[in-house]
PDB file of N, CA and C in Angstrom:
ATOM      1  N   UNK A   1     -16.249  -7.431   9.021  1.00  0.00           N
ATOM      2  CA  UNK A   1     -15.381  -8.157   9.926  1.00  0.00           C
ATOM      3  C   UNK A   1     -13.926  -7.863   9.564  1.00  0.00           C
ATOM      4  N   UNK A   2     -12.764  -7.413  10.486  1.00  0.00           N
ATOM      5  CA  UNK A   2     -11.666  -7.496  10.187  1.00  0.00           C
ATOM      6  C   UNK A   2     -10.586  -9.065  10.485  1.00  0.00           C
ATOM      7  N   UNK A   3      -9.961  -8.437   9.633  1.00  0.00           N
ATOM      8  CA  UNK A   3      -8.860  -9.434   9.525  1.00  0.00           C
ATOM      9  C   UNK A   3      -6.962  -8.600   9.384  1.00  0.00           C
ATOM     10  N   UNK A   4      -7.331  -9.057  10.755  1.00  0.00           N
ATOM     11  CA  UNK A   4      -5.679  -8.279  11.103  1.00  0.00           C
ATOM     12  C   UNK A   4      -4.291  -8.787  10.979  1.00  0.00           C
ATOM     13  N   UNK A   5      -3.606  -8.730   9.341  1.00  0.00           N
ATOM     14  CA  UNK A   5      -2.248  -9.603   9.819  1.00  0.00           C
ATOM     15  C   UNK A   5      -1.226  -8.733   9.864  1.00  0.00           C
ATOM     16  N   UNK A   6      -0.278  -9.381  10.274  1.00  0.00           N
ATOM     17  CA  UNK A   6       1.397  -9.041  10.868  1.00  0.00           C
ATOM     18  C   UNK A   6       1.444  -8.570   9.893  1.00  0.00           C
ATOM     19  N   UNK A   7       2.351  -7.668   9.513  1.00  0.00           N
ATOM     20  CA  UNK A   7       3.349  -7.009   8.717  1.00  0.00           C
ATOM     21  C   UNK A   7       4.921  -6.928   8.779  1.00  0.00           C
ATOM     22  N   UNK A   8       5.236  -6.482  10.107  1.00  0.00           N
ATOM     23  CA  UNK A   8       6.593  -6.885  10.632  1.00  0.00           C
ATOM     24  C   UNK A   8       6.514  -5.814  11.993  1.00  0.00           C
ATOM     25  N   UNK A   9       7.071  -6.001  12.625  1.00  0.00           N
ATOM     26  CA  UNK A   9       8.231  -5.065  14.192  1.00  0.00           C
ATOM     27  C   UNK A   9       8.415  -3.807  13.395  1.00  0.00           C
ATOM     28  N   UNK A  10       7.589  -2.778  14.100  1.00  0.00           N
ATOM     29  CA  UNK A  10       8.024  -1.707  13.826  1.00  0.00           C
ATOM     30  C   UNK A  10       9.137  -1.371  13.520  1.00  0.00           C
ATOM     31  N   UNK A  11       9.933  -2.175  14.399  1.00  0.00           N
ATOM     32  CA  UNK A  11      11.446  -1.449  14.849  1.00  0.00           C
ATOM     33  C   UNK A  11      12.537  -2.166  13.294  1.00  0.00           C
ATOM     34  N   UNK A  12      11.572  -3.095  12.841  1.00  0.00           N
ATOM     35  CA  UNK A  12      12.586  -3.594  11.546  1.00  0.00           C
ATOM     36  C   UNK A  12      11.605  -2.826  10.123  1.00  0.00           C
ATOM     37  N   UNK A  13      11.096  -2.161  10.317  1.00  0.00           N
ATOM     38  CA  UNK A  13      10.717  -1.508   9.036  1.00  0.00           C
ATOM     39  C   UNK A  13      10.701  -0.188   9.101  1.00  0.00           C
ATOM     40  N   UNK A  14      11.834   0.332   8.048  1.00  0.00           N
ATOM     41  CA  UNK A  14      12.481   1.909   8.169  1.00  0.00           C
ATOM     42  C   UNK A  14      11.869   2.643   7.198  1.00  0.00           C
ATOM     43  N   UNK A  15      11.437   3.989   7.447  1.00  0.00           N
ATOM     44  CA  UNK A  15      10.953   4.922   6.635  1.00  0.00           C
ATOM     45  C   UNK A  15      11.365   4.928   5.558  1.00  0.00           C
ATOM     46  N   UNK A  16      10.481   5.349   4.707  1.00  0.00           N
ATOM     47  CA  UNK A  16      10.690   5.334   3.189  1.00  0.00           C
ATOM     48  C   UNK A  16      10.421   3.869   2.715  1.00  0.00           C
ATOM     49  N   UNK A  17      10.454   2.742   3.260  1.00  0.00           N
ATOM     50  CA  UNK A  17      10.251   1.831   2.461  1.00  0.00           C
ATOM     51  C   UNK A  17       8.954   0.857   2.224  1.00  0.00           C
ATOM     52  N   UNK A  18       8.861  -0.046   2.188  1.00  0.00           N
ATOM     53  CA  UNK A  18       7.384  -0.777   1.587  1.00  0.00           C
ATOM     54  C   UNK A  18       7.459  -1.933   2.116  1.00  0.00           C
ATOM     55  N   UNK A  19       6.619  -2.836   1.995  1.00  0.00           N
ATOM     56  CA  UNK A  19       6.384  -4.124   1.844  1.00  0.00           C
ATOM     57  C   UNK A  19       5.188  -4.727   1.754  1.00  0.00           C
ATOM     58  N   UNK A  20       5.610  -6.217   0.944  1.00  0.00           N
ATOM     59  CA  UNK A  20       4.355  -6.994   0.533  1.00  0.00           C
ATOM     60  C   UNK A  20       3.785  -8.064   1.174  1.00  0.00           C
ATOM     61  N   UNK A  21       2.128  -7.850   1.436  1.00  0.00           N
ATOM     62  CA  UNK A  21       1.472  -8.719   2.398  1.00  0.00           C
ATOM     63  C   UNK A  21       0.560  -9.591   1.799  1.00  0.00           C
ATOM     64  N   UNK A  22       0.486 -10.795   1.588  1.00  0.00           N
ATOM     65  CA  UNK A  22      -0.505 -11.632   0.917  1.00  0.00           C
ATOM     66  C   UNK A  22      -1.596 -12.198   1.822  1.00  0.00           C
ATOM     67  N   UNK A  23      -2.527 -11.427   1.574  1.00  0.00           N
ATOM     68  CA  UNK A  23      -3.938 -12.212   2.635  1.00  0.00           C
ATOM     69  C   UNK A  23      -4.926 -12.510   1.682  1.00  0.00           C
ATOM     70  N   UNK A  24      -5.852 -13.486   1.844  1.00  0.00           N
ATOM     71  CA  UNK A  24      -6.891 -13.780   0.996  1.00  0.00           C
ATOM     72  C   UNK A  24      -7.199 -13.658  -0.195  1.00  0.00           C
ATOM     73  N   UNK A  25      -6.096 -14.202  -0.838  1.00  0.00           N
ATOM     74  CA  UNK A  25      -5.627 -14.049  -2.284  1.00  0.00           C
ATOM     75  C   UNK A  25      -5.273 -13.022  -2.761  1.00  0.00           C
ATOM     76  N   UNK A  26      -5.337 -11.570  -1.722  1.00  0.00           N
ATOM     77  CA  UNK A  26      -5.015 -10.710  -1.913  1.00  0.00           C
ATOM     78  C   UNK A  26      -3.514  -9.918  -2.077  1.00  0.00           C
ATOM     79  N   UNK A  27      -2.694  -9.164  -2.908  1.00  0.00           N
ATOM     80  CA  UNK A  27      -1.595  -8.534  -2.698  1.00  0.00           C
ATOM     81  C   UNK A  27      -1.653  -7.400  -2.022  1.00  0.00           C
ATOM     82  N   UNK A  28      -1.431  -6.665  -0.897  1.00  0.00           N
ATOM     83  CA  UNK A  28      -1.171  -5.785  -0.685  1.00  0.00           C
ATOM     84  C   UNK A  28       0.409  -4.942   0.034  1.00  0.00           C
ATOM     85  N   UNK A  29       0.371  -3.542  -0.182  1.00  0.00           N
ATOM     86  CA  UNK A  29       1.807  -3.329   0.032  1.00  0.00           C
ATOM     87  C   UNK A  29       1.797  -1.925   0.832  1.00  0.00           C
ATOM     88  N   UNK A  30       2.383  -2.522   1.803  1.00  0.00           N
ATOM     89  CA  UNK A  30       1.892  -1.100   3.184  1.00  0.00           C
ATOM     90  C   UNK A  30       3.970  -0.882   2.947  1.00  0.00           C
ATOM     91  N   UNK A  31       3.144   0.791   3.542  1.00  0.00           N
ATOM     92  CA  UNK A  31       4.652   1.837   3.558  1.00  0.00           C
ATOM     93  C   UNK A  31       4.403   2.052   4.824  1.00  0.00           C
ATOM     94  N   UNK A  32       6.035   3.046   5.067  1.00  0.00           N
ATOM     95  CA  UNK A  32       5.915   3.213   6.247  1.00  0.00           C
ATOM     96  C   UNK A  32       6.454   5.197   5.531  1.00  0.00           C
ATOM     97  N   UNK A  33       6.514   5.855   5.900  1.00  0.00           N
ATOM     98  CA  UNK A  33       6.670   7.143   5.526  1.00  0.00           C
ATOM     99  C   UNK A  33       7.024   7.974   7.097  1.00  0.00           C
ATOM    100  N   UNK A  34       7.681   8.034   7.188  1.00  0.00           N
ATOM    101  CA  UNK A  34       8.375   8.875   8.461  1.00  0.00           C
ATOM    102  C   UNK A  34       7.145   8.901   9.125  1.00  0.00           C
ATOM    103  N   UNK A  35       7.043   7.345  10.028  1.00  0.00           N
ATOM    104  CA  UNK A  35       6.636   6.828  11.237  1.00  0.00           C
ATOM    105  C   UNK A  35       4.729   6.352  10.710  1.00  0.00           C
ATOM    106  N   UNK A  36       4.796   7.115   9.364  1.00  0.00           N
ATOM    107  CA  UNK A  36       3.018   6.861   9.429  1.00  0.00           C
ATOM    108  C   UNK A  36       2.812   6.084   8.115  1.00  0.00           C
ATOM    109  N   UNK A  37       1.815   4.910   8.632  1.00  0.00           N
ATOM    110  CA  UNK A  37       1.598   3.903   7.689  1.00  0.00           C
ATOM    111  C   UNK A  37       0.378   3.900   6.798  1.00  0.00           C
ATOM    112  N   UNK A  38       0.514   3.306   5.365  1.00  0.00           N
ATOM    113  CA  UNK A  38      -0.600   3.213   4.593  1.00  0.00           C
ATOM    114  C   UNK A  38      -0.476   1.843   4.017  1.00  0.00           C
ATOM    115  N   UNK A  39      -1.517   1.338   3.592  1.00  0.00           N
ATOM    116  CA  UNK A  39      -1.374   0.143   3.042  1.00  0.00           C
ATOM    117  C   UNK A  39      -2.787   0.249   1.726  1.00  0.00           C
ATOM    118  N   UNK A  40      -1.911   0.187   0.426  1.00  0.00           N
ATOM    119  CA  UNK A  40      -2.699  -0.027  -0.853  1.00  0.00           C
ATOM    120  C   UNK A  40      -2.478  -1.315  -1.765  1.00  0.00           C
ATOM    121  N   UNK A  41      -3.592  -1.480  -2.535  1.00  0.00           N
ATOM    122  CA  UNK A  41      -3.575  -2.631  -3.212  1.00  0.00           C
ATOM    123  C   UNK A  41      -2.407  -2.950  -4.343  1.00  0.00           C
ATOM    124  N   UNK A  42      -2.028  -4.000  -4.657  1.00  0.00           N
ATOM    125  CA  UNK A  42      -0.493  -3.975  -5.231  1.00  0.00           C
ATOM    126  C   UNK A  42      -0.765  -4.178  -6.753  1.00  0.00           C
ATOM    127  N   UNK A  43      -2.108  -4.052  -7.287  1.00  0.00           N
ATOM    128  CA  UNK A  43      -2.230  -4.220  -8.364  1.00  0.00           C
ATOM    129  C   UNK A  43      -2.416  -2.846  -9.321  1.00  0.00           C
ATOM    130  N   UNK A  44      -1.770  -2.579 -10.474  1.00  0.00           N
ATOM    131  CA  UNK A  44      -2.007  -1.087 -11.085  1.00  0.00           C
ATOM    132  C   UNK A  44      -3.224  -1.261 -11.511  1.00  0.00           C
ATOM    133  N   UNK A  45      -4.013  -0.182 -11.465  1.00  0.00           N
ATOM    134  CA  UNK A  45      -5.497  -0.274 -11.807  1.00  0.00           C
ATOM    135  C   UNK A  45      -5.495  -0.254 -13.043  1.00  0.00           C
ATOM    136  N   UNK A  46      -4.586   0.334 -13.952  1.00  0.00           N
ATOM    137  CA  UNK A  46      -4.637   0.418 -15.858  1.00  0.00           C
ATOM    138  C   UNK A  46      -4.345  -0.549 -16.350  1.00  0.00           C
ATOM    139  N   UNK A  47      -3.105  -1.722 -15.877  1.00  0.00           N
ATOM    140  CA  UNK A  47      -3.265  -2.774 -16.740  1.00  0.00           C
ATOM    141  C   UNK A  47      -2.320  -3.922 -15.263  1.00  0.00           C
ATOM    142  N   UNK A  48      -2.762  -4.819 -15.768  1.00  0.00           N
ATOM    143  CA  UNK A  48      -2.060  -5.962 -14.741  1.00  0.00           C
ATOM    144  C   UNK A  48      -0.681  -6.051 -14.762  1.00  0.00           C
ATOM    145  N   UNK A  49      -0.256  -5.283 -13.656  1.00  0.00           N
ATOM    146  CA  UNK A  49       1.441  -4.850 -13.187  1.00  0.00           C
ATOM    147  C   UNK A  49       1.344  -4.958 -11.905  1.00  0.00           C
ATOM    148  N   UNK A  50       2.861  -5.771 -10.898  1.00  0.00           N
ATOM    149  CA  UNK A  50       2.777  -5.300  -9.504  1.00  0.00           C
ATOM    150  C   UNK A  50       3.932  -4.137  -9.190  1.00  0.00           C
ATOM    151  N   UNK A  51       2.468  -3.301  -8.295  1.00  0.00           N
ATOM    152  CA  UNK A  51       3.003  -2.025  -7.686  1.00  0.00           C
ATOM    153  C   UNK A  51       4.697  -2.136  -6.951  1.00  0.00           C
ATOM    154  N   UNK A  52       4.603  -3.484  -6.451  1.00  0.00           N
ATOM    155  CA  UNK A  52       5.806  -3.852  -5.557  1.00  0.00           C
ATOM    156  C   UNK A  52       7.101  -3.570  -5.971  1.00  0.00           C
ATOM    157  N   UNK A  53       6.948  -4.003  -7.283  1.00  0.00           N
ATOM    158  CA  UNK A  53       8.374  -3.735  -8.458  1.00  0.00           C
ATOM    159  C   UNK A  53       8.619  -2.345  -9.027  1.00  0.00           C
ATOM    160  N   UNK A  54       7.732  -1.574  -8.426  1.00  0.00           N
ATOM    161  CA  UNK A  54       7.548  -0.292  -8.665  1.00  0.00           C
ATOM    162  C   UNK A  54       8.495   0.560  -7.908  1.00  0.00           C
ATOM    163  N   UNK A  55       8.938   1.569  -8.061  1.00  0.00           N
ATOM    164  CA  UNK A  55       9.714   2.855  -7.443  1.00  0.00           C
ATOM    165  C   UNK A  55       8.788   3.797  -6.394  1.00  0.00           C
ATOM    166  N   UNK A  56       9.329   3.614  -5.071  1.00  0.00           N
ATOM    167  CA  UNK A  56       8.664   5.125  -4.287  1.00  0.00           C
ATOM    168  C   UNK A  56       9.690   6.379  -4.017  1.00  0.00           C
ATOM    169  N   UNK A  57       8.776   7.034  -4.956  1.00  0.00           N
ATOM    170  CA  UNK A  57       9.150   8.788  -4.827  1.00  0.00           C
ATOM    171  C   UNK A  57       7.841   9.379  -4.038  1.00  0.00           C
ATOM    172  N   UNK A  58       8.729   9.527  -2.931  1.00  0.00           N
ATOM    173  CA  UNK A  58       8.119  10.780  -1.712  1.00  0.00           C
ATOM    174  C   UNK A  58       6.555   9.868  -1.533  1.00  0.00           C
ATOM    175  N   UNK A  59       5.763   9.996  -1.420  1.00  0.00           N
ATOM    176  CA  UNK A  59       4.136   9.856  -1.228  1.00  0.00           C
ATOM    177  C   UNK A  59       3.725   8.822  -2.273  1.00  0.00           C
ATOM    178  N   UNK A  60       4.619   8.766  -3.393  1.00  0.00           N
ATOM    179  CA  UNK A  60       4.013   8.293  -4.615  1.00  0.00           C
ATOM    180  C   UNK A  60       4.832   6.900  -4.494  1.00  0.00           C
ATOM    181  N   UNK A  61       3.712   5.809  -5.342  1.00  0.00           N
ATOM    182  CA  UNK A  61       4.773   4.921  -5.931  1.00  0.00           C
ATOM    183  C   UNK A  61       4.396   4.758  -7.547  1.00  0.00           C
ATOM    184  N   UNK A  62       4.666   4.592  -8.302  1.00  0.00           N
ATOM    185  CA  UNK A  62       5.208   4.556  -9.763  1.00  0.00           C
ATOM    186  C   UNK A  62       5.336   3.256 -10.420  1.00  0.00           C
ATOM    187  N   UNK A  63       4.232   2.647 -10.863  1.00  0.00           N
ATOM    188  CA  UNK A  63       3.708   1.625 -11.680  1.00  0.00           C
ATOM    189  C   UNK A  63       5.349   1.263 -12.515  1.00  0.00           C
ATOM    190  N   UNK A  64       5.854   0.187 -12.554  1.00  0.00           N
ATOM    191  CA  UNK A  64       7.156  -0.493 -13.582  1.00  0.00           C
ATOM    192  C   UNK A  64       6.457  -0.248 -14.567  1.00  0.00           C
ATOM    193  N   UNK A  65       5.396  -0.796 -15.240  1.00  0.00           N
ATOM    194  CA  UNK A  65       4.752  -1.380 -16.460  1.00  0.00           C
ATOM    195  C   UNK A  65       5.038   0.237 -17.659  1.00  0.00           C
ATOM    196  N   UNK A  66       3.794   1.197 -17.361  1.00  0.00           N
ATOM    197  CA  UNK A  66       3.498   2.744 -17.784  1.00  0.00           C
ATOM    198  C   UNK A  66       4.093   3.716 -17.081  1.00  0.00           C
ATOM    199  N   UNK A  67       4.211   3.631 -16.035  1.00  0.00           N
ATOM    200  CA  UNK A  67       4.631   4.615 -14.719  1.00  0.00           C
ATOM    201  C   UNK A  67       3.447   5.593 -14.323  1.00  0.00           C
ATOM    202  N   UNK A  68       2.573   4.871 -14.532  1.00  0.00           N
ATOM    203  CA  UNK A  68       1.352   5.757 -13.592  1.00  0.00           C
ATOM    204  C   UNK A  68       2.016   6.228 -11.957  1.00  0.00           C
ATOM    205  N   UNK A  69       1.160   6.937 -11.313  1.00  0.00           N
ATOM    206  CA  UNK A  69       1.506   7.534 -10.519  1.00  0.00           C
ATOM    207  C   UNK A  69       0.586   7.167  -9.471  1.00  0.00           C
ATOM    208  N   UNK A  70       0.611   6.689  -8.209  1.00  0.00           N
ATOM    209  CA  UNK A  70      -0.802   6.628  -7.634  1.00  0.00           C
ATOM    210  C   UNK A  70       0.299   7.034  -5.539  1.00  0.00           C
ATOM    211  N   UNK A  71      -1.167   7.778  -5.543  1.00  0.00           N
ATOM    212  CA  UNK A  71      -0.677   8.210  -3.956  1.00  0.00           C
ATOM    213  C   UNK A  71      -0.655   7.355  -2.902  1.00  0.00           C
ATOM    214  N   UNK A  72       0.424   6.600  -1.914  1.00  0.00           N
ATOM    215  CA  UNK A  72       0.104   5.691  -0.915  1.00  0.00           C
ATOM    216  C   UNK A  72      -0.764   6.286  -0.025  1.00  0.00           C
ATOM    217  N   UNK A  73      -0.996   7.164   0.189  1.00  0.00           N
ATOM    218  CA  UNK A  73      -1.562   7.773   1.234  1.00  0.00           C
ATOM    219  C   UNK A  73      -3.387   7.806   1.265  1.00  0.00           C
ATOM    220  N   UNK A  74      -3.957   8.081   0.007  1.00  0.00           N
ATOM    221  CA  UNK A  74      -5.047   7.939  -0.367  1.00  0.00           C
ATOM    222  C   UNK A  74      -5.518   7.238  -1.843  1.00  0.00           C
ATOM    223  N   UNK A  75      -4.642   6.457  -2.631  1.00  0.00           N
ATOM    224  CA  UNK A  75      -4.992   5.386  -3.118  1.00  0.00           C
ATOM    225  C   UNK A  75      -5.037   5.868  -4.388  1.00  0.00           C
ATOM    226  N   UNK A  76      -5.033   7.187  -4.865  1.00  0.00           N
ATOM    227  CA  UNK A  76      -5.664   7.985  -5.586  1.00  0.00           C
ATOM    228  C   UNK A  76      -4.750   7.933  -7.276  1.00  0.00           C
ATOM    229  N   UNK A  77      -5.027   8.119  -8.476  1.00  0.00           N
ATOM    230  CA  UNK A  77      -4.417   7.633  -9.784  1.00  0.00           C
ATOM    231  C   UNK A  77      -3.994   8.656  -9.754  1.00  0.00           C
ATOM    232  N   UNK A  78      -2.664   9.748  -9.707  1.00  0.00           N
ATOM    233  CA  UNK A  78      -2.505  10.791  -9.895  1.00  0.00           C
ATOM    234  C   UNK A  78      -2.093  11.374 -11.269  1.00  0.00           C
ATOM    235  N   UNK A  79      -1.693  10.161 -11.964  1.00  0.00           N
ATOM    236  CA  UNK A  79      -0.692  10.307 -13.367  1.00  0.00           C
ATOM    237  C   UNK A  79      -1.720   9.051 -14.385  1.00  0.00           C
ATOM    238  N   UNK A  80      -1.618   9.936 -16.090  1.00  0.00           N
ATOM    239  CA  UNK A  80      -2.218   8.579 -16.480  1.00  0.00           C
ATOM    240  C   UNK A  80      -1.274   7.503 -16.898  1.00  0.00           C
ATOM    241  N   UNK A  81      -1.325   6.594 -17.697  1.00  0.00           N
ATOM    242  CA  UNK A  81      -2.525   6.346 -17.963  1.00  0.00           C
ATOM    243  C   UNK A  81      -3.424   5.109 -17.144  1.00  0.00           C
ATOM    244  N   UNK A  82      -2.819   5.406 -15.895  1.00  0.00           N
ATOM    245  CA  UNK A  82      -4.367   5.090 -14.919  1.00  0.00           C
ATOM    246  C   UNK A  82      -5.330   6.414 -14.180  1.00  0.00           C
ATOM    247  N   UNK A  83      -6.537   5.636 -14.146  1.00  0.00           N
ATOM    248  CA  UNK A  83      -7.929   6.511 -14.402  1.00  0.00           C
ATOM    249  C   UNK A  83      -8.046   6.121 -13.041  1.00  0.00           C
ATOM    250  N   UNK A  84      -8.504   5.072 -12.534  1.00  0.00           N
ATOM    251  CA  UNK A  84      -8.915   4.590 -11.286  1.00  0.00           C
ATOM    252  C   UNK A  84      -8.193   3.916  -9.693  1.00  0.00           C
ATOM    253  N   UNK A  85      -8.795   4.695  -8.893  1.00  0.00           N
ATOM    254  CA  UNK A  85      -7.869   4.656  -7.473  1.00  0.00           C
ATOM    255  C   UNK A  85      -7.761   3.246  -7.148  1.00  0.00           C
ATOM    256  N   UNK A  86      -6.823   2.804  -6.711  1.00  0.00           N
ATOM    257  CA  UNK A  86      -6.318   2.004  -5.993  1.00  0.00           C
ATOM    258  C   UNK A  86      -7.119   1.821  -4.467  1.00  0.00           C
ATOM    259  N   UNK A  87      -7.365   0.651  -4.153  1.00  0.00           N
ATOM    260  CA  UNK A  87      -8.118   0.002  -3.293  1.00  0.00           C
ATOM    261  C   UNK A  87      -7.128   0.552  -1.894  1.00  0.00           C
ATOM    262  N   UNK A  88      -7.347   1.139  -0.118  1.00  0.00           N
ATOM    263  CA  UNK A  88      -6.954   1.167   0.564  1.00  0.00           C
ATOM    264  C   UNK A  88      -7.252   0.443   1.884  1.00  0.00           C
ATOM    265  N   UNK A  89      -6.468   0.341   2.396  1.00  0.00           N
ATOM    266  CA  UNK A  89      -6.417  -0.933   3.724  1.00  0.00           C
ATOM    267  C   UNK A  89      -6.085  -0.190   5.148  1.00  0.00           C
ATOM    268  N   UNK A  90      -6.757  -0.221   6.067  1.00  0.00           N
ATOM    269  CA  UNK A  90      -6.756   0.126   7.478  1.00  0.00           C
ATOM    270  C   UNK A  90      -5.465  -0.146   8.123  1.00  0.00           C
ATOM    271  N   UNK A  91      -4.050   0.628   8.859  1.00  0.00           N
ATOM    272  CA  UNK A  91      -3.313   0.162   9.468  1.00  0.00           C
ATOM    273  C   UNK A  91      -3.271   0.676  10.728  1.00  0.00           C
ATOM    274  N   UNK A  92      -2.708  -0.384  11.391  1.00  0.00           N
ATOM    275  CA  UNK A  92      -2.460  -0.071  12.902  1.00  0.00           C
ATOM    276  C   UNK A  92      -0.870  -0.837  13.531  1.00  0.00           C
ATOM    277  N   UNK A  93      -0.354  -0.282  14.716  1.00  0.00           N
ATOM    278  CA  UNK A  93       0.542  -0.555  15.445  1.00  0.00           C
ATOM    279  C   UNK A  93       0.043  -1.196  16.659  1.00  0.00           C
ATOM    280  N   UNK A  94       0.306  -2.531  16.838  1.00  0.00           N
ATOM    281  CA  UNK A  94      -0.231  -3.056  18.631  1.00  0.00           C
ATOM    282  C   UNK A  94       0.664  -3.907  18.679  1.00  0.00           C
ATOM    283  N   UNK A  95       1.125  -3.688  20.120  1.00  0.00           N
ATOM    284  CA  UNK A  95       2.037  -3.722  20.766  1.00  0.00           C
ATOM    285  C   UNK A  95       3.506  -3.926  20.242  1.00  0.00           C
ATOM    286  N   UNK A  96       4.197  -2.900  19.056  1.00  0.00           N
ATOM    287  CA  UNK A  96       5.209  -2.630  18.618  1.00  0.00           C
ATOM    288  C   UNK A  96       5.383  -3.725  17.195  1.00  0.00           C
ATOM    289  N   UNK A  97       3.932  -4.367  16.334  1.00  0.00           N
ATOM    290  CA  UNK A  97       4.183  -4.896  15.382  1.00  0.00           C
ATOM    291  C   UNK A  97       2.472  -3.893  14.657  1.00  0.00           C
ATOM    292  N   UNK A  98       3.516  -3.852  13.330  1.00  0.00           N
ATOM    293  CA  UNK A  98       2.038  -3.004  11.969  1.00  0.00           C
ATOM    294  C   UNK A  98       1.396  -4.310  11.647  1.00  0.00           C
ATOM    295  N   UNK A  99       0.313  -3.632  11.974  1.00  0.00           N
ATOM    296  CA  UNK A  99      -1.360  -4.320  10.954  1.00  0.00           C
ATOM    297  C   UNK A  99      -1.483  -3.865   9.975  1.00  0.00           C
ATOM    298  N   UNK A 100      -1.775  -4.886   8.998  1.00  0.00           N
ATOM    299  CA  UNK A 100      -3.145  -4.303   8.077  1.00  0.00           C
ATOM    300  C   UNK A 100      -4.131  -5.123   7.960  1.00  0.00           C
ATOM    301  N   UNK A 101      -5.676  -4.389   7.937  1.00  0.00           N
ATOM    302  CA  UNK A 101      -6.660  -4.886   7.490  1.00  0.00           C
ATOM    303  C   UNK A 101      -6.927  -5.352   6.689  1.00  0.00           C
ATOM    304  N   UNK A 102      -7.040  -7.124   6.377  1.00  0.00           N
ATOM    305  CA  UNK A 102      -6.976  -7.346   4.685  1.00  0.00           C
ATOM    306  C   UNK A 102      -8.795  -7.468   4.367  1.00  0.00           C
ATOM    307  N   UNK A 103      -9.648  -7.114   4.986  1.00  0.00           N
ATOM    308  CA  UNK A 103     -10.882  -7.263   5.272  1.00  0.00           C
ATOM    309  C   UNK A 103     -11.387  -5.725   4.483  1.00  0.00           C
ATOM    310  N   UNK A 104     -11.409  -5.046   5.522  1.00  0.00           N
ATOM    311  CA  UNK A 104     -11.730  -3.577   5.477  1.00  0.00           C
ATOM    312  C   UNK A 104     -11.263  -2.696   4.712  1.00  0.00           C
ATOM    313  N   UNK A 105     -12.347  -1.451   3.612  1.00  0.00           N
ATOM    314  CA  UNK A 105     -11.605  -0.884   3.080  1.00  0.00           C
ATOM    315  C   UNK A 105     -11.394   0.614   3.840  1.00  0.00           C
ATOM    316  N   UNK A 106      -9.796   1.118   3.951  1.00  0.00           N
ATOM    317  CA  UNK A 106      -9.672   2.368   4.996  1.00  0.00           C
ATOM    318  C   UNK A 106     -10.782   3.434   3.807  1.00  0.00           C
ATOM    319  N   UNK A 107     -10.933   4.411   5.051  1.00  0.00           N
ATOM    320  CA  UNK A 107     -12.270   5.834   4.496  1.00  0.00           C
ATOM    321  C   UNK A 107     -10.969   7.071   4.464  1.00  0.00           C
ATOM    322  N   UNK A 108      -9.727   6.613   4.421  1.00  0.00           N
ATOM    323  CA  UNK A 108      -8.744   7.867   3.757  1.00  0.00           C
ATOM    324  C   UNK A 108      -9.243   8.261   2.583  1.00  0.00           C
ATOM    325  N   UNK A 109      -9.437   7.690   1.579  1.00  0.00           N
ATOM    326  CA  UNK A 109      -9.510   7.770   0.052  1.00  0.00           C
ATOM    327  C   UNK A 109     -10.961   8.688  -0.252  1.00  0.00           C
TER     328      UNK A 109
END
């Protein structure tokens, strides 16, 4: 079953940047990347840090805590010392505001 919440108006969230969505006790933190959206889990998989406080370079965002490396795009640990991918979330645009699925996990990864 999905569960579709707001994120914000397309038109107020500019490339390159992020933001954080709290659904079902969940953190998650959808980008927007020149027009195309991903949304991953905000927790670092190596040790309990939020991604949010983290730095995005290009595709990547960059754990505060170690500076693991993990891809918004497919969830994936690219740098250690995290081992394990990051959880991904389904997004969509209807009628000029981003979704994410806090239900569903996206099949990018």
């Amino acid at each position: 079953m999905s569960e579709w919440i707001d994120v914000a108006a397309v038109e107020d969230f500019p490339s390159g940047s992020f933001r954080l969505v709290t659904a079902n006790e969940m953190s998650i933190l959808v980008f927007n990347l020149s027009g195309r959206y991903y949304a991953v889990d905000n927790i670092c998989t190596h040790e309990y840090a939020q991604l949010c406080e983290g730095k995005l370079e290009g595709e990547h965002i960059i754990c505060p805590l170690h500076g693991a490396h993990f891809s918004v795009i497919t969830g994936e640990a690219l740098t250690a010392p995290a081992y394990e991918n990051l959880r991904t979330f389904p997004v969509r645009v209807t009628d000029g505001w981003l979704e994410v699925d806090a239900e569903a996990e996206s099949d990018i990864a």
